[in-house]
Protein backbone atom coordinates (compact mmCIF):
# COMPACT_ATOMS: atom_id res chain seq x y z
CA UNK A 1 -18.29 25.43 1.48
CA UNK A 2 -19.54 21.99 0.27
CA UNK A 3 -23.43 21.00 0.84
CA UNK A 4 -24.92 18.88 3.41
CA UNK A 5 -25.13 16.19 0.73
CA UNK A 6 -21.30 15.79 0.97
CA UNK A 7 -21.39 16.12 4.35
CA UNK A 8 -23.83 13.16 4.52
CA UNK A 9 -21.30 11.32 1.75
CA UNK A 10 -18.41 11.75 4.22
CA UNK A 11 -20.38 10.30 7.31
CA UNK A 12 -21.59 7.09 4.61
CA UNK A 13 -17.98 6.45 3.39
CA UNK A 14 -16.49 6.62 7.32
CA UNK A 15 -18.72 4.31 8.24
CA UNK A 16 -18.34 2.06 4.74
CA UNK A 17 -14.73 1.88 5.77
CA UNK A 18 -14.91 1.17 8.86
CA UNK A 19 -17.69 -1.59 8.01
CA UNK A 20 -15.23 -2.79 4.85
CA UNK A 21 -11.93 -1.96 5.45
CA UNK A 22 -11.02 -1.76 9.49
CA UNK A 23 -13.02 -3.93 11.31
CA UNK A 24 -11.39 -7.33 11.59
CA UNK A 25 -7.44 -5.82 10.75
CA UNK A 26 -7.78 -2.49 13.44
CA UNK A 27 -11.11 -2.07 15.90
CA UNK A 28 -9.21 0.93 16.92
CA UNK A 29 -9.28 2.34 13.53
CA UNK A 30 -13.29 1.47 13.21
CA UNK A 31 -14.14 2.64 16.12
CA UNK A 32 -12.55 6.28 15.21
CA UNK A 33 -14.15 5.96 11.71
CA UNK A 34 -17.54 5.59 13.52
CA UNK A 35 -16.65 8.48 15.79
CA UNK A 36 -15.97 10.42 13.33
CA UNK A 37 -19.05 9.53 10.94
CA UNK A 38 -21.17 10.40 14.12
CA UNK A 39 -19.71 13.69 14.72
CA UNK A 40 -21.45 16.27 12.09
CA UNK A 41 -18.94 19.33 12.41
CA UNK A 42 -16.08 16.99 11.85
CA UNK A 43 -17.59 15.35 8.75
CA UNK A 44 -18.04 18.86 7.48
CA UNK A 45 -14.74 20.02 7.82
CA UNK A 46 -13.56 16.70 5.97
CA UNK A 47 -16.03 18.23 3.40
CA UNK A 48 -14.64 20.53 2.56
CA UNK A 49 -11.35 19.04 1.20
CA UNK A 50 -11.29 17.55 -1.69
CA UNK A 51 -12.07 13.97 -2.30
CA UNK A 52 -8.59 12.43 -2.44
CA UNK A 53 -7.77 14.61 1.22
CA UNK A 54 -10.75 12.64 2.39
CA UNK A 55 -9.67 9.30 3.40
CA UNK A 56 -9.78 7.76 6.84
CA UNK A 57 -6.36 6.73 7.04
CA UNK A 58 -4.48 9.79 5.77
CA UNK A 59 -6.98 11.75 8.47
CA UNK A 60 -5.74 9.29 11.34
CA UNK A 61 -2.09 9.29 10.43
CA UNK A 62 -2.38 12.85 10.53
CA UNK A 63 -3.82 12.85 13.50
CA UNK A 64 -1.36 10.70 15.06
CA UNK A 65 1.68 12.48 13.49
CA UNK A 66 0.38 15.97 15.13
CA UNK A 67 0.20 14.11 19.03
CA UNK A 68 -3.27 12.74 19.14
CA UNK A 69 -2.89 8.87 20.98
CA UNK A 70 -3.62 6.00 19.93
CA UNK A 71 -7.13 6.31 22.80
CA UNK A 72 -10.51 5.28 22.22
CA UNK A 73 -12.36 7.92 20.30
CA UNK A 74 -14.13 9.44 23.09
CA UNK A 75 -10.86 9.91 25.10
CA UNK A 76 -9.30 12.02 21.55
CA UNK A 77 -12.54 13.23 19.97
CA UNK A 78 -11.73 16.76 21.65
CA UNK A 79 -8.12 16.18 21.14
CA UNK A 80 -8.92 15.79 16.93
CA UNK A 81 -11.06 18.89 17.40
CA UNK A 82 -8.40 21.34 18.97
CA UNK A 83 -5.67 20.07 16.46
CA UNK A 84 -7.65 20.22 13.28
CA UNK A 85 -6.02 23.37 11.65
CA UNK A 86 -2.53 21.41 12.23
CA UNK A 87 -4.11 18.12 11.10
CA UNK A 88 -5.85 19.86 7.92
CA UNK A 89 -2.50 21.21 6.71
CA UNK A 90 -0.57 17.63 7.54
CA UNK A 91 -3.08 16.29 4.99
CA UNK A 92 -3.20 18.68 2.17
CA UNK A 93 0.54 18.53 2.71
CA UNK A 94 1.00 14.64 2.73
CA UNK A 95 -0.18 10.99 1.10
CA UNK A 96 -0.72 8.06 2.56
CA UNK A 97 2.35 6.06 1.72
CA UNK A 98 2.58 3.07 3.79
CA UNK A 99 4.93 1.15 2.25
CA UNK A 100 3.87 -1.97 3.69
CA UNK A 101 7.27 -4.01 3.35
CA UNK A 102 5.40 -7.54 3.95
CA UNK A 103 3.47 -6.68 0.34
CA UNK A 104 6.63 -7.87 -0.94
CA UNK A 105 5.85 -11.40 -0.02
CA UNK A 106 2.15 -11.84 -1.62
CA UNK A 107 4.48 -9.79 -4.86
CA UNK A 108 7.13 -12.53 -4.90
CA UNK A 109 5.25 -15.27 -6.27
CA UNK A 110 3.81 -13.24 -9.10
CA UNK A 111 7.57 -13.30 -10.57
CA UNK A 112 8.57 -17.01 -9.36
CA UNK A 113 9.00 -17.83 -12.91
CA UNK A 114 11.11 -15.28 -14.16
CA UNK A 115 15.10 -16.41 -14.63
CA UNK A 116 18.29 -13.94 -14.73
CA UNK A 117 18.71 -10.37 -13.52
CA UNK A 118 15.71 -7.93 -13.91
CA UNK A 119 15.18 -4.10 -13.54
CA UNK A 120 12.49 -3.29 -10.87
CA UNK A 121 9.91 -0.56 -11.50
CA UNK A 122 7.60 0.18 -8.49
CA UNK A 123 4.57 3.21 -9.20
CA UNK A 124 3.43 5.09 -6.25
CA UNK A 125 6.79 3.97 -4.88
CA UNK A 126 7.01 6.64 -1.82
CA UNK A 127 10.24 6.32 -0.27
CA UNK A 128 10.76 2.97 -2.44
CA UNK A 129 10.77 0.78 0.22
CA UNK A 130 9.11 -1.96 -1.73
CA UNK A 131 11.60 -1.68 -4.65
CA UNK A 132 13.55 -4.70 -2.48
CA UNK A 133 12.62 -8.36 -2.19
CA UNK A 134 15.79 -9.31 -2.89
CA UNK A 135 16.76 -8.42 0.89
CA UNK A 136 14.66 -10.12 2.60
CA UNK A 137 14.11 -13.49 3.40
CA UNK A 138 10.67 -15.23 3.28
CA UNK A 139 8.44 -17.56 5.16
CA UNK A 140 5.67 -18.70 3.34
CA UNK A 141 5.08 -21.12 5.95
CA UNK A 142 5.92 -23.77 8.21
CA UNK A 143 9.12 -24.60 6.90
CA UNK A 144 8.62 -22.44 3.43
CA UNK A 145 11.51 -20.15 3.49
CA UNK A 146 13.12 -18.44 0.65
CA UNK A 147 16.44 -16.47 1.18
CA UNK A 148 19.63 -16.39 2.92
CA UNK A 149 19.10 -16.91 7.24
CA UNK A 150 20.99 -13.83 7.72
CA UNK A 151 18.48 -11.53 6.20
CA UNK A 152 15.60 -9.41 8.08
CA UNK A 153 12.36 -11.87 7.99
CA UNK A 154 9.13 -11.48 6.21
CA UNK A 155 6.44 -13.72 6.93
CA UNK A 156 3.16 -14.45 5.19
CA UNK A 157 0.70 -17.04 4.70
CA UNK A 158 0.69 -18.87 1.52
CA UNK A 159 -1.87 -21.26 0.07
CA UNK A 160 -0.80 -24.97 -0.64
CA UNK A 161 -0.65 -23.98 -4.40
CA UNK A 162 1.04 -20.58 -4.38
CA UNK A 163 4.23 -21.09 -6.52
CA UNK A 164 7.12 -20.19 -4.16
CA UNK A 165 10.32 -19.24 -5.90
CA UNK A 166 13.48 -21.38 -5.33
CA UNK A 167 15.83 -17.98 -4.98
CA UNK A 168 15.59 -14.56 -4.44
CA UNK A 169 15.14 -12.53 -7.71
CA UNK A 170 18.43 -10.86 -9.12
CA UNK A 171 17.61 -7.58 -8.97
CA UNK A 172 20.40 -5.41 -10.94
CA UNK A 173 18.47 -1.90 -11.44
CA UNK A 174 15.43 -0.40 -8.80
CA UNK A 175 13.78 3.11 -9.72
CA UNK A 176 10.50 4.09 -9.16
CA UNK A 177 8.28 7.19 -9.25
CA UNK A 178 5.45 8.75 -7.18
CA UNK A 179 3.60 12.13 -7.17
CA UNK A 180 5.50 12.78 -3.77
CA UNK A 181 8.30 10.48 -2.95
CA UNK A 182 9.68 10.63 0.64
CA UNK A 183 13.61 10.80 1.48
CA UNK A 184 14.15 7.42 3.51
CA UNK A 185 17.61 9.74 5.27
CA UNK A 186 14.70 12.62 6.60
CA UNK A 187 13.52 11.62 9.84
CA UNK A 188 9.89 12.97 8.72
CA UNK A 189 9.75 10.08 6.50
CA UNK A 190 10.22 7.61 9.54
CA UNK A 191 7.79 9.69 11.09
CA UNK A 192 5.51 9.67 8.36
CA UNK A 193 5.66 6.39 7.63
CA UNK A 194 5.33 5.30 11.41
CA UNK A 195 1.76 7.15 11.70
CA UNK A 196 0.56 5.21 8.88
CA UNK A 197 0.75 2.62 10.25
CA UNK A 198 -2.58 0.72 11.62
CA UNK A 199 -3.02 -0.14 15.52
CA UNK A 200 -2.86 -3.67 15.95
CA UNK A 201 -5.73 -5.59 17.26
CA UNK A 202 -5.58 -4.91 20.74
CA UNK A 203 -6.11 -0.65 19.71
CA UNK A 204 -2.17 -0.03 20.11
CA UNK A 205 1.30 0.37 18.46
CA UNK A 206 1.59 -2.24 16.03
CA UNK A 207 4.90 -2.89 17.30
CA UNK A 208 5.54 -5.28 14.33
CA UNK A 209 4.99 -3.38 11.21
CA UNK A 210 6.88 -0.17 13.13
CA UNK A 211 10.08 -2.94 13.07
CA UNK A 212 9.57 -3.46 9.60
CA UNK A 213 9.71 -0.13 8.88
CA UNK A 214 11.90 1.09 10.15
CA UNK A 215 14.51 -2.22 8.61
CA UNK A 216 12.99 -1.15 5.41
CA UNK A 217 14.08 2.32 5.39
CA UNK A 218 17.58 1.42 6.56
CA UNK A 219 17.67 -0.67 3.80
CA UNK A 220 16.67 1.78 1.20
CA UNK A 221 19.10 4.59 3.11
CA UNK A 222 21.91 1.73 2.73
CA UNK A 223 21.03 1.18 -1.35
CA UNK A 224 19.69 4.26 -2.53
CA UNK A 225 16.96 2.99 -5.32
CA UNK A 226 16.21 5.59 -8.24
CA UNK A 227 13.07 6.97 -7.02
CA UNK A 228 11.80 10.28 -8.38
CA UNK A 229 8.51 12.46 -8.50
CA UNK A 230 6.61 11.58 -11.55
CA UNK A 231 3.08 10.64 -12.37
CA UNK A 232 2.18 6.76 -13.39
CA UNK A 233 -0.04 8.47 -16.21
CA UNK A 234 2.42 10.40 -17.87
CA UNK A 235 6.15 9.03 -16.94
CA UNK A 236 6.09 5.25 -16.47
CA UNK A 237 6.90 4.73 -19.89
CA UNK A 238 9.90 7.24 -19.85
CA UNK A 239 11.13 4.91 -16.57
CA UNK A 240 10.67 2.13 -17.83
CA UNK A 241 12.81 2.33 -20.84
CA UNK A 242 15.82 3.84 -18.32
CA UNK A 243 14.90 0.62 -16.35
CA UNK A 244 15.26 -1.85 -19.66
CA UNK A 245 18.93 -0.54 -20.32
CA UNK A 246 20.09 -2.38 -17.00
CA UNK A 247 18.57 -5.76 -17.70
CA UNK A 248 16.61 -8.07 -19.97
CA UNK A 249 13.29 -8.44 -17.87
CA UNK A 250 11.74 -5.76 -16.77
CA UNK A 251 9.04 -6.00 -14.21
CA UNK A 252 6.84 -3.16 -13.12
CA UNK A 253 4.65 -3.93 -9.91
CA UNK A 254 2.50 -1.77 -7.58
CA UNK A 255 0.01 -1.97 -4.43
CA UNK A 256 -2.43 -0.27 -3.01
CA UNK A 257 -2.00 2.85 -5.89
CA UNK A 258 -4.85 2.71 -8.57
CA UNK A 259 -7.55 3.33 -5.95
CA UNK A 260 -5.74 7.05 -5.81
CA UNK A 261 -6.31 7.63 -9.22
CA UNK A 262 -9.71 7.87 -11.65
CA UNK A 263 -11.11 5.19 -13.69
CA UNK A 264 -9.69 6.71 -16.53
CA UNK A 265 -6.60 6.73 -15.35
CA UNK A 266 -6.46 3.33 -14.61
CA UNK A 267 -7.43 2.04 -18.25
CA UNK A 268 -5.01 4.26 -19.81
CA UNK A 269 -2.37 2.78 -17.17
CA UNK A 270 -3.48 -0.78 -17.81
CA UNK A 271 -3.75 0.05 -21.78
CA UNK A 272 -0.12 1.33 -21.00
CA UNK A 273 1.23 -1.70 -19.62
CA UNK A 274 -0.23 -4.40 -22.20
CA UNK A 275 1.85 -1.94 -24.50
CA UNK A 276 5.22 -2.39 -22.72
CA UNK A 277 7.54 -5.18 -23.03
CA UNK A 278 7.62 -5.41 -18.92
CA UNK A 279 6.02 -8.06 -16.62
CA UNK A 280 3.59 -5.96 -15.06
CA UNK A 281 2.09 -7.14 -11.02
CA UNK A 282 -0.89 -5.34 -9.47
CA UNK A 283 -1.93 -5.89 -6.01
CA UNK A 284 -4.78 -4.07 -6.08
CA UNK A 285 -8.59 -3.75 -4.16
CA UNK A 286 -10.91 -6.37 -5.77
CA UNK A 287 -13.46 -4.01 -6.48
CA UNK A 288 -10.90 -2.21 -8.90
CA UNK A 289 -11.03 -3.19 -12.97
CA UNK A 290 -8.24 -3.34 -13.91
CA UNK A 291 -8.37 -7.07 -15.90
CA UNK A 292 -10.89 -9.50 -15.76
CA UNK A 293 -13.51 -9.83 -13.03
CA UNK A 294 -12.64 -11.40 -9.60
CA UNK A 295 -15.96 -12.16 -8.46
CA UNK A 296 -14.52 -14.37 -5.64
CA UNK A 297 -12.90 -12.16 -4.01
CA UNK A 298 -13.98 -9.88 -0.96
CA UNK A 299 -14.88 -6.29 -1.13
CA UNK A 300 -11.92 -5.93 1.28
CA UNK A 301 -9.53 -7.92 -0.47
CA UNK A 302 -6.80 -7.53 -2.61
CA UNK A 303 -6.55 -9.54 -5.99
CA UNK A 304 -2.99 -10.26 -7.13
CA UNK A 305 -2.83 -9.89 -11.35
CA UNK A 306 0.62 -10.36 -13.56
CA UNK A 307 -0.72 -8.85 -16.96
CA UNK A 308 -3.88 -8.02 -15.88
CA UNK A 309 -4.76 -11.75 -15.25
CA UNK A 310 -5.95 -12.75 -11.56
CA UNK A 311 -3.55 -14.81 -9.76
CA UNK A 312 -4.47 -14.84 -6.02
CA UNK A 313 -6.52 -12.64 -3.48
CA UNK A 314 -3.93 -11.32 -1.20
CA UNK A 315 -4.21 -9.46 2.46
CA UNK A 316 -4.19 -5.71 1.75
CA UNK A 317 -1.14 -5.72 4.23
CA UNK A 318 1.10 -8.67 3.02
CA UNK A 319 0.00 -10.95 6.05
CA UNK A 320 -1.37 -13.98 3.23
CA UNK A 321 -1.95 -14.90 -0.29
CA UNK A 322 -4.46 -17.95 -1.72
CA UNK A 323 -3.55 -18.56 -4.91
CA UNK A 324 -6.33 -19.08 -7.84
CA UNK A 325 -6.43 -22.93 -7.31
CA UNK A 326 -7.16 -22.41 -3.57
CA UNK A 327 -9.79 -20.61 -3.83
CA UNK A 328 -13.36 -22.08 -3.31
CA UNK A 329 -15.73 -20.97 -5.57
């Protein structure tokens, strides 16, 4: 059993994220985080995972992938309670993997600049439905699109100075790894993927994102990308190389990974990557060091880097980027 000091450090980090991270993208979601940081038994159970089983969203997609409705949390608090053993096991068994197909847009301008074909290496890759911005097409705003008309749409909000590219990238080799990479033909995966997705604002279905999933993973079932189970630590080097005998440029990009892994980690990742002859993109929480210091950006936020450097603060969910020169300070 853990001690009532992690108990207490459950409750604090519920309500941190629901302070930080849910409040103005899913009231839904904060209000459950709330619930839940009010409710002592269930902060104790949470407890007694361990740390990386701990997280508010992985709880609530589990939660939602074993029945429990998208209700406010006094209408499912018993609901939560009476599923838990089913719920426990969904997350030791699972990760949250969103695979956020919109990210793709705040990516894109990160590798505007880069001409021919290139191999595409994504870490933390899931089912690898991020491993193609090449079909897509893109609306960076009012009359900003990149891409052929025929393509499924991505839309996100771009600064005046974000550097739009004038063509899709040539992508001629996509692989990826991740500690537990999802099959985009199982129909867990959809289902997986579904749950982790946030309620919009009104508390439901976030009809939206569900539409891009599921285009995303009949994309990826259409062009099978070379995604296998590895760990960014030890294999990205190993992948990389693989990835460099299929084209010149090779770019390695992630989002929404290094908070999963420990500071030390990270440094020997980023150490890893200045190493490399790849173009490497983060999209990564601000609060994460991974480069220089971003010390305009919000504790929310994402900051978009290419080698480290900071390019842009991004949306956490692909919905807008403001580049560098944007950004008041």
């Amino acid at each position: 059993m853990e001690s009532a000091t992690d108990d207490t450090k459950v409750c604090d980090a519920y309500l941190r994220w629901a302070r930080v991270e849910a409040e103005e993208r899913s009231p839904r979601y904060a209000e459950w985080a709330r619930g839940v940081a009010a409710d002592q038994a269930l902060c104790a159970a949470i407890a007694e995972l361990e740390p990386v089983k701990r997280q508010p969203n992985l709880l609530f997609a589990a939660a939602r992938f074993e029945g429990v409705p998208l209700q406010p949390w006094s209408a499912v608090r018993d609901a939560v309670h009476a599923a838990w053993p089913r719920i426990r096991s969904t997350m030791l068994a699972r990760m949250t993997q969103t695979n956020e197909a919109r990210r793709m847009a705040t990516l894109l301008p990160a590798i505007a600049h880069l001409e021919g074909p290139i191999a595409l290496v994504e870490v933390g890759a899931s089912a690898g439905l991020c491993l193609y911005p090449d079909r897509w097409r893109y609306r960076f705003g009012a009359g900003k699109y990149v891409g052929d008309a025929g393509l499924p749409l991505l839309e996100t909000d771009a600064s005046p100075s974000t550097p739009l590219p004038e063509r899709l990238p040539e992508v001629a080799w996509r692989g990826g790894i991740d500690l537990q990479p999802l099959d985009p033909d199982d129909p867990d995966t959809r289902a997986w993927l579904e749950a982790l997705v946030w309620p919009d604002a009104s508390g439901g279905i976030d009809g939206a994102r569900v539409d891009r999933v599921r285009t995303a993973i009949a994309i990826a079932r259409r062009e099978r990308a070379h995604v296998r189970r590895g760990d960014l630590s030890v294999d990205t080097r190993a992948i990389v190389e693989e990835a460099a005998r299929h084209a010149p440029t090779v770019v390695v990009w992630h989002s929404a990974v290094l908070a999963y892994v420990s500071a030390f980690e990270r440094a020997g990742f980023a150490d890893l990557m200045a190493q490399l002859p790849v173009t490497w993109v983060a999209n990564e929480g601000a609060t994460l060091e991974i480069g220089p210091p971003a010390p305009w950006a919000s504790p929310g936020g994402f900051v978009l880097r290419r080698d480290a450097e900071p390019l842009a603060i991004t949306d956490p969910h692909g919905g807008a980027i403001t580049w560098l020169d944007d950004i008041p300070r």
